[in-house]
Each structure stands twice: as C-alpha cells, then as structure tokens.
PDB file of N, CA and C in Angstrom:
ATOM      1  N   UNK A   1     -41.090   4.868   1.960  1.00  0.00           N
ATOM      2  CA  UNK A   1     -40.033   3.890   1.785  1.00  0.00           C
ATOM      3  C   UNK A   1     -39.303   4.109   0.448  1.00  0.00           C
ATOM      4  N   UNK A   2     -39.966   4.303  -0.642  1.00  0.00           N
ATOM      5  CA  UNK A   2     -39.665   4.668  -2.171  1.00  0.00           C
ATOM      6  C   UNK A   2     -38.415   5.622  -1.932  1.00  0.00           C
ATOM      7  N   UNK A   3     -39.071   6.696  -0.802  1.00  0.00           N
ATOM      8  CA  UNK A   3     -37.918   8.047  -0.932  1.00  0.00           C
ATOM      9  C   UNK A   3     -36.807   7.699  -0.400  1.00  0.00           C
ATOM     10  N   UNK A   4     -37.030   6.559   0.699  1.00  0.00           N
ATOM     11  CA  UNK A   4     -35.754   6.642   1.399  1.00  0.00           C
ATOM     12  C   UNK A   4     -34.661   6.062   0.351  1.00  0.00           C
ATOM     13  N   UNK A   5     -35.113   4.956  -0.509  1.00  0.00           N
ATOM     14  CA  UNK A   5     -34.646   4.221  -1.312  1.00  0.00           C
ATOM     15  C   UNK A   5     -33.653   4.857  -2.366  1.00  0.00           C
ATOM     16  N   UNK A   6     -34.462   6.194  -2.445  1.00  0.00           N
ATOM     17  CA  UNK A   6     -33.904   7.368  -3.936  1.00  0.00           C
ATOM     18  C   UNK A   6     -32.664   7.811  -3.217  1.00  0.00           C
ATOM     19  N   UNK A   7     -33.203   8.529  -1.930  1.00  0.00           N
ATOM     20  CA  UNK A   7     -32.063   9.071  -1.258  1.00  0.00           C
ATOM     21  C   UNK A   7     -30.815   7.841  -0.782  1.00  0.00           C
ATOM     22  N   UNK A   8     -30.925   6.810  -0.514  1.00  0.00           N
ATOM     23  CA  UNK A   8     -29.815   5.931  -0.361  1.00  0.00           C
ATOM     24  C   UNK A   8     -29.130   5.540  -1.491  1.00  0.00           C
ATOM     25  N   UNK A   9     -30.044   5.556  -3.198  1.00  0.00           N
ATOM     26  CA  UNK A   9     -28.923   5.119  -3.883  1.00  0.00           C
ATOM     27  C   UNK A   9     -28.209   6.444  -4.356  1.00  0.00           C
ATOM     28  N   UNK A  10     -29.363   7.545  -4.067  1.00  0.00           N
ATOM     29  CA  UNK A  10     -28.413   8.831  -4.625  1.00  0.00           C
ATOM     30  C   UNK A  10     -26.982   8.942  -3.526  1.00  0.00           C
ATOM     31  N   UNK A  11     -27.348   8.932  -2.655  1.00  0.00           N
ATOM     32  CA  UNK A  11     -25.951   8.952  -1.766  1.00  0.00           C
ATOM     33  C   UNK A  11     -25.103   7.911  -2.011  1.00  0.00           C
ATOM     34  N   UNK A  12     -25.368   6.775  -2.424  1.00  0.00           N
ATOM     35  CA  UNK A  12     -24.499   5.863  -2.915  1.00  0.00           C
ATOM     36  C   UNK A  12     -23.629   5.942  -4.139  1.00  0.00           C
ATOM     37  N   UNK A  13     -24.563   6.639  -5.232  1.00  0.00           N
ATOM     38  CA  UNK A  13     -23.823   7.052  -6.549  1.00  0.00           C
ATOM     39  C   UNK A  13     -22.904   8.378  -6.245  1.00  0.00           C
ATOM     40  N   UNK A  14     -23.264   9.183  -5.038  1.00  0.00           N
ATOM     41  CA  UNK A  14     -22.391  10.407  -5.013  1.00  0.00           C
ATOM     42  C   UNK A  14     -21.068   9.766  -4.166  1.00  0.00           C
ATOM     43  N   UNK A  15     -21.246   8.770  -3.555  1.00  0.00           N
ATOM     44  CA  UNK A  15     -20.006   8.060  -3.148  1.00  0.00           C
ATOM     45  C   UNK A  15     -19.205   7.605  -4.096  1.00  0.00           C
ATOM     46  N   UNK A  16     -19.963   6.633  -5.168  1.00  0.00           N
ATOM     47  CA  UNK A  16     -18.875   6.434  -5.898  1.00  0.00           C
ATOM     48  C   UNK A  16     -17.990   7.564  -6.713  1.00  0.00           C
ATOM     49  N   UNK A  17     -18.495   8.805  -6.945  1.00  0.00           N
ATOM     50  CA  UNK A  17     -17.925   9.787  -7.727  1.00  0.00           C
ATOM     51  C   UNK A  17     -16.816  10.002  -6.716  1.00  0.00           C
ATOM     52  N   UNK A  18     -17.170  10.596  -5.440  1.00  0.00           N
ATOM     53  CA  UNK A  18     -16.701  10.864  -4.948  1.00  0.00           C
ATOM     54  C   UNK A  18     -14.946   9.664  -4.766  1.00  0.00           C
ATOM     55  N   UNK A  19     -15.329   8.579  -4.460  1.00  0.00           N
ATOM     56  CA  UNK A  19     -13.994   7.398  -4.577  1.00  0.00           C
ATOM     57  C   UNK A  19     -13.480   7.459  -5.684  1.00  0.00           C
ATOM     58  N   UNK A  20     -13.697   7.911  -6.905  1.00  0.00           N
ATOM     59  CA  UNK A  20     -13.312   7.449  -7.984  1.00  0.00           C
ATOM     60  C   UNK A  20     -12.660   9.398  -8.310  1.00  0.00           C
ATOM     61  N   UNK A  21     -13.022  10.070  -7.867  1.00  0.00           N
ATOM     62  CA  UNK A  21     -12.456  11.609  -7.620  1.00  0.00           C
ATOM     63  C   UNK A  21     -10.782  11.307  -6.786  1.00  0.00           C
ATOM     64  N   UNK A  22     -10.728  10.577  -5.400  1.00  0.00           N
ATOM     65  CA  UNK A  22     -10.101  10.473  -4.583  1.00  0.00           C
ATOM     66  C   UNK A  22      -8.988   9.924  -5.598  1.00  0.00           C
ATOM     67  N   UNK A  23      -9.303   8.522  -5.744  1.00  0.00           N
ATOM     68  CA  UNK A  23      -8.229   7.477  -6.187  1.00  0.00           C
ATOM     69  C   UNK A  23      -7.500   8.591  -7.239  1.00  0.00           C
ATOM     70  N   UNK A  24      -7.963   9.521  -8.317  1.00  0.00           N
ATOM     71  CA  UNK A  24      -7.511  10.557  -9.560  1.00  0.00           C
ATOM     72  C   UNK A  24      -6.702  11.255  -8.279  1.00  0.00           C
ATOM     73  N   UNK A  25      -7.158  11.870  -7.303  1.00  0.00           N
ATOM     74  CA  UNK A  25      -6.206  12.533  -6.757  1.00  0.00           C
ATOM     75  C   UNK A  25      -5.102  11.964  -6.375  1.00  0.00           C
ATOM     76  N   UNK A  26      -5.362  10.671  -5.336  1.00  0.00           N
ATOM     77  CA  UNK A  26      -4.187   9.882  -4.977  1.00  0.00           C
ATOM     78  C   UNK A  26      -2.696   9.905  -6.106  1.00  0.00           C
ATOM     79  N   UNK A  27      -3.406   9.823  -7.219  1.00  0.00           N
ATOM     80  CA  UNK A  27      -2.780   9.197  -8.552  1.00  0.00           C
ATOM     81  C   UNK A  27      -1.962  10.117  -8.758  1.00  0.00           C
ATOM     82  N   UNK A  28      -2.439  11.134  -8.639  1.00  0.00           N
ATOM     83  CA  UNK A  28      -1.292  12.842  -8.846  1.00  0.00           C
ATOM     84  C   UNK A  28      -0.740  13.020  -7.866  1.00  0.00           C
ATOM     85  N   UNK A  29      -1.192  12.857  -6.379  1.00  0.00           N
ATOM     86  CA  UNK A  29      -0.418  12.873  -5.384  1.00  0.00           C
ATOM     87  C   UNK A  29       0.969  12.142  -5.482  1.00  0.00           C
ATOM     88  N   UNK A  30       1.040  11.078  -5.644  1.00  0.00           N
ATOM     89  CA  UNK A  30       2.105  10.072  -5.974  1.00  0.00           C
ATOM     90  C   UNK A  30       2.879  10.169  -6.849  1.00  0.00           C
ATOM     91  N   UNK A  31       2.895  10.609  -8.249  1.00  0.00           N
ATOM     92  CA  UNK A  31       3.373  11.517  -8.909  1.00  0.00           C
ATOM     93  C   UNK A  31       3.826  12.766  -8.745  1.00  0.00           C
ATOM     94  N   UNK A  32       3.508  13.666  -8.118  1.00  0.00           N
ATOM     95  CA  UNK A  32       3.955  14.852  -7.674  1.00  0.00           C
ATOM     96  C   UNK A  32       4.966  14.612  -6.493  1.00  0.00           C
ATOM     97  N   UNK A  33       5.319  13.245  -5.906  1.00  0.00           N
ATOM     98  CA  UNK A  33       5.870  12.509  -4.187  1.00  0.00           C
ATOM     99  C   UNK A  33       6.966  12.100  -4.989  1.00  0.00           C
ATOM    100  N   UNK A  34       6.704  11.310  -6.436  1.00  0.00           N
ATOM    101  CA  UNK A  34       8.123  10.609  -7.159  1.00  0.00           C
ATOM    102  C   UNK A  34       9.167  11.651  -8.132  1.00  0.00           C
ATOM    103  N   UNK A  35       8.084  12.798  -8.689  1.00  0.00           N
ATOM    104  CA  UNK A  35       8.931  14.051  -9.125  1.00  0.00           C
ATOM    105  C   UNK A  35       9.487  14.967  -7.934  1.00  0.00           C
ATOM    106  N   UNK A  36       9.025  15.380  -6.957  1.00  0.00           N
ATOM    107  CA  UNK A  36      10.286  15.808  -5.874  1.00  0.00           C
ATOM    108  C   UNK A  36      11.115  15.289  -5.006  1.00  0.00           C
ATOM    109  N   UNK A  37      11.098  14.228  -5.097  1.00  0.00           N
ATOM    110  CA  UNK A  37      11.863  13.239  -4.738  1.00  0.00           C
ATOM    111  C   UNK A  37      13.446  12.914  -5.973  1.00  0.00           C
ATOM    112  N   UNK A  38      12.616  12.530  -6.869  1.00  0.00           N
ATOM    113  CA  UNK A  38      13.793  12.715  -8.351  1.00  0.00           C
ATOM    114  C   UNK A  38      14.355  14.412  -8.054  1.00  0.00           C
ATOM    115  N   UNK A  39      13.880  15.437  -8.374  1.00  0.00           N
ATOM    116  CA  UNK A  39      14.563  16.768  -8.218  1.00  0.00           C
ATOM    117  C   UNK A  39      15.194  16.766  -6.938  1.00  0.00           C
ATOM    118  N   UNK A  40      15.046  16.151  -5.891  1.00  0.00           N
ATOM    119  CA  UNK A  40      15.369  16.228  -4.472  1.00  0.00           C
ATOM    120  C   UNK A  40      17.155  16.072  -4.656  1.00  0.00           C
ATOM    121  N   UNK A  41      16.910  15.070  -5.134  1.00  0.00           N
ATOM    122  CA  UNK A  41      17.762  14.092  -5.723  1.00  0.00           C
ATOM    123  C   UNK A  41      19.239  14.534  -6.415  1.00  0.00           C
ATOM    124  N   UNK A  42      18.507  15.002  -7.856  1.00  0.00           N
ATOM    125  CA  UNK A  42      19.114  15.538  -8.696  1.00  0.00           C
ATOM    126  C   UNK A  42      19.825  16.886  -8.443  1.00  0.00           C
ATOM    127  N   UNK A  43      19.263  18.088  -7.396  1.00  0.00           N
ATOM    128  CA  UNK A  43      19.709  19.194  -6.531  1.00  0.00           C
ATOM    129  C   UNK A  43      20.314  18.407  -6.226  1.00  0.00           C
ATOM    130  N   UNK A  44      20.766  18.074  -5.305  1.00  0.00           N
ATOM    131  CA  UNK A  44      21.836  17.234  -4.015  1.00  0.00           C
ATOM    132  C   UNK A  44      22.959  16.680  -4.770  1.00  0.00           C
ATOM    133  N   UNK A  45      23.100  16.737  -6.516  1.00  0.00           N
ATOM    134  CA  UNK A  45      24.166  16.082  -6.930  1.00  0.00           C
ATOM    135  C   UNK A  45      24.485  17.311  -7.867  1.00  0.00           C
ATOM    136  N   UNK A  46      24.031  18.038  -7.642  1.00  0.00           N
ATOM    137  CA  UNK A  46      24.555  19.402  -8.685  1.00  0.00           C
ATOM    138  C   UNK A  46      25.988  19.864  -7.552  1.00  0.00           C
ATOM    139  N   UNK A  47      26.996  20.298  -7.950  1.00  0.00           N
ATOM    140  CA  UNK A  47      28.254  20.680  -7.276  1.00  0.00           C
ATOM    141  C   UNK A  47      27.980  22.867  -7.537  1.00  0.00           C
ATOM    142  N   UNK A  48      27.980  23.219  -6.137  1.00  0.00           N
ATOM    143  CA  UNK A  48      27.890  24.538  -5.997  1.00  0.00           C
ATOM    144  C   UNK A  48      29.377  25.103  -6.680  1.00  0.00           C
ATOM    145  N   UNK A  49      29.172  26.230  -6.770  1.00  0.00           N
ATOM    146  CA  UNK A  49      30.278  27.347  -7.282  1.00  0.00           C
ATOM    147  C   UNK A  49      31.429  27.467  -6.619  1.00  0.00           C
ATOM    148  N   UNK A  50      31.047  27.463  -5.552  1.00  0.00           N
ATOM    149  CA  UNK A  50      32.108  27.188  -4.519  1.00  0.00           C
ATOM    150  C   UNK A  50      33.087  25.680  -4.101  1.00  0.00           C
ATOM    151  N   UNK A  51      32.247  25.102  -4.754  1.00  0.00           N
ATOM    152  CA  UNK A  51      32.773  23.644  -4.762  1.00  0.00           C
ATOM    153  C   UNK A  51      32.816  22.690  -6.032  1.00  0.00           C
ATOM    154  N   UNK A  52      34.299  23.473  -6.430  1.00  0.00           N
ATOM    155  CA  UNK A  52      34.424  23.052  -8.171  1.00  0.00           C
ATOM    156  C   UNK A  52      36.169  21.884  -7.885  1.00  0.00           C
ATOM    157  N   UNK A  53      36.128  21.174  -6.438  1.00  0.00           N
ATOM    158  CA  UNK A  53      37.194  20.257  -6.655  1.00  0.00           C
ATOM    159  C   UNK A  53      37.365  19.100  -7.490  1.00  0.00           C
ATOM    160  N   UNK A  54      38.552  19.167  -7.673  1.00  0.00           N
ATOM    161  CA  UNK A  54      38.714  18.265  -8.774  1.00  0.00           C
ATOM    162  C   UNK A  54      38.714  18.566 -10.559  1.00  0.00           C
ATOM    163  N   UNK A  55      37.942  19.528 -11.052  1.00  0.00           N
ATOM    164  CA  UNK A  55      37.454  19.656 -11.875  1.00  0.00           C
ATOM    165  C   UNK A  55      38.250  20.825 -12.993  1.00  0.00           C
ATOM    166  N   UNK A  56      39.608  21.275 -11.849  1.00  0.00           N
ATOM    167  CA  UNK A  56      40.400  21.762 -12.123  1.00  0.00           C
ATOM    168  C   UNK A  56      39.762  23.690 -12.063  1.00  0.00           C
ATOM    169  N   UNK A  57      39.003  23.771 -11.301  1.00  0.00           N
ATOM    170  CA  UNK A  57      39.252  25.202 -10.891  1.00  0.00           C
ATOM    171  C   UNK A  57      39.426  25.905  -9.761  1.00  0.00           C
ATOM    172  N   UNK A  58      40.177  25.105  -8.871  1.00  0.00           N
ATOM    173  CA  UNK A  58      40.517  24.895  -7.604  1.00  0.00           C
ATOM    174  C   UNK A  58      41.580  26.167  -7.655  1.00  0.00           C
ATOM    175  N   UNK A  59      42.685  26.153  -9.031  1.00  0.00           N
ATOM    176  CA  UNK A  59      43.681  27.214  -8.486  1.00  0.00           C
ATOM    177  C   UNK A  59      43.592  28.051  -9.564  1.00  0.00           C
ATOM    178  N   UNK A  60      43.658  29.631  -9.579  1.00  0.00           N
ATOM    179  CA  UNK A  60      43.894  30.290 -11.017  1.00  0.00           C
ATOM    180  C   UNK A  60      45.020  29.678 -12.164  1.00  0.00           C
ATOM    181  N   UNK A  61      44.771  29.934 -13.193  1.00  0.00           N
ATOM    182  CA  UNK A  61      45.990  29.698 -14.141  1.00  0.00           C
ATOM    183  C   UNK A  61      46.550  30.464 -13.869  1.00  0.00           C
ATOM    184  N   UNK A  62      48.124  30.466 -14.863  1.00  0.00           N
ATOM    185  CA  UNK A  62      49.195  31.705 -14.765  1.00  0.00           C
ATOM    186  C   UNK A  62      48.569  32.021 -16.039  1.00  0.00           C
ATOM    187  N   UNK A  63      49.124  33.783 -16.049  1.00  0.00           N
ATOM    188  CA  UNK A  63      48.932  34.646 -16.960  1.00  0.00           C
ATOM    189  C   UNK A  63      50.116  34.012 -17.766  1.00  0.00           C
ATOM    190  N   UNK A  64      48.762  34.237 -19.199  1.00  0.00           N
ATOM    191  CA  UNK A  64      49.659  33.417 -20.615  1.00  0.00           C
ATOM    192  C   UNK A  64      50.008  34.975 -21.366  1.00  0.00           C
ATOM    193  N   UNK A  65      51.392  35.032 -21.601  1.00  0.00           N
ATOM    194  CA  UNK A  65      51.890  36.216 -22.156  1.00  0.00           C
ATOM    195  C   UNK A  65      51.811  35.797 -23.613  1.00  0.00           C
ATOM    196  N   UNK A  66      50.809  36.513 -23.835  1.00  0.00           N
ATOM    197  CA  UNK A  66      50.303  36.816 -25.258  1.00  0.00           C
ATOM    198  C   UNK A  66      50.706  38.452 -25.871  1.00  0.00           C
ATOM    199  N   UNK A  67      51.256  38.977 -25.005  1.00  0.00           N
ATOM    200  CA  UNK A  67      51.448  40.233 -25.788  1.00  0.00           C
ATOM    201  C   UNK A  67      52.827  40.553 -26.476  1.00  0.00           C
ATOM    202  N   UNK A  68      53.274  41.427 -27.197  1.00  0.00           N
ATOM    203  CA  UNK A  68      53.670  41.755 -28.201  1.00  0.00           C
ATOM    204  C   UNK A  68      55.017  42.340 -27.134  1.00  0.00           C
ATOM    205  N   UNK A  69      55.872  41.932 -27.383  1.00  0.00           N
ATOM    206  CA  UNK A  69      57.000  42.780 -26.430  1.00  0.00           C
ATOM    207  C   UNK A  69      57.335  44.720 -27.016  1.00  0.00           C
ATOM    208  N   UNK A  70      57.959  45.409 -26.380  1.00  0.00           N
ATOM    209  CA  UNK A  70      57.913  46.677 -26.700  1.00  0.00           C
ATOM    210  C   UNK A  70      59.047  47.093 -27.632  1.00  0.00           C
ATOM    211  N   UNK A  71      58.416  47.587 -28.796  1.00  0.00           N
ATOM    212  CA  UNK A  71      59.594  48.309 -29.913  1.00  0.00           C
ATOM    213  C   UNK A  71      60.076  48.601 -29.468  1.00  0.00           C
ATOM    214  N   UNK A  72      61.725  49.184 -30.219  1.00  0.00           N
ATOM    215  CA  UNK A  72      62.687  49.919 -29.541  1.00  0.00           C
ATOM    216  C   UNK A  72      62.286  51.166 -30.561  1.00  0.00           C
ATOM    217  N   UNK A  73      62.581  52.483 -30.271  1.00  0.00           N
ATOM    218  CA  UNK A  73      62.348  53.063 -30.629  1.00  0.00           C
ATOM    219  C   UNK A  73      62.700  53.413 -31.990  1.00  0.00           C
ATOM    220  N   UNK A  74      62.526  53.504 -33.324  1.00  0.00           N
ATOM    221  CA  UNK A  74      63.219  53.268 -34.778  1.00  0.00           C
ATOM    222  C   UNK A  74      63.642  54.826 -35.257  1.00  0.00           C
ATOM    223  N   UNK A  75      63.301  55.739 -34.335  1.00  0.00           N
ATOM    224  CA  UNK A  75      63.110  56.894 -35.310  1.00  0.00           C
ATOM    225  C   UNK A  75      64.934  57.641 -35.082  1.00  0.00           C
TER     226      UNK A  75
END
C-alpha cells in the first residue's frame, strides 16, 4: 500500500511539472499568435514598388536642363 502511495504522489508531482511546463508554453504560444498577427498586419500596410500612387511617383519628371549650352567656336 506504502508503494502504491509513492507511486501516486510521484505521478502527481510529475503532473504538476508537467501543467505548470504547459501553461509556460501556452504563454509563448500566445505571444508568438499576437507578434504575427501585428507583422501580419504591418506587411499588409507596407505599399509595394509597384504601387507608389499618390505619393507622386506615378509619372517621370521632365528632364531638368542643367547643362551648359555649346560655345561658339572663339578661335
């Protein structure tokens, strides 16, 4: 009877490790569920390369004439 006693509370104390293991996992699980969810998120509001409306790069600029017009010849 003694043994059965050892063996029931030992299985009882390896339960509690064991619940108190779980709930630590749960805990990261849920955390790891609310950070890809936020990035889920945050992707889905990033605007691709291809889709720059509004933001003004929809049309090329005109070429800004910055150069130097051509000497006439002096010699």
């Amino acid at each position: 009877m003694l043994r059965l006693n050892n063996k029931i509370e030992n299985l009882m104390n390896e339960l509690e490790k064991v619940k108190k293991e779980k709930d630590g996992l749960d805990s990261n699980l849920t955390g790891f569920e609310s950070a890809s969810k936020d990035l889920d998120t945050l992707l889905r509001s990033q605007r691709s390369d291809k889709n720059k409306k509004g933001l003004g790069y929809s049309v090329v600029p005109p070429l800004a004439q910055v150069y130097s017009p051509l000497k006439k010849n002096m010699s």
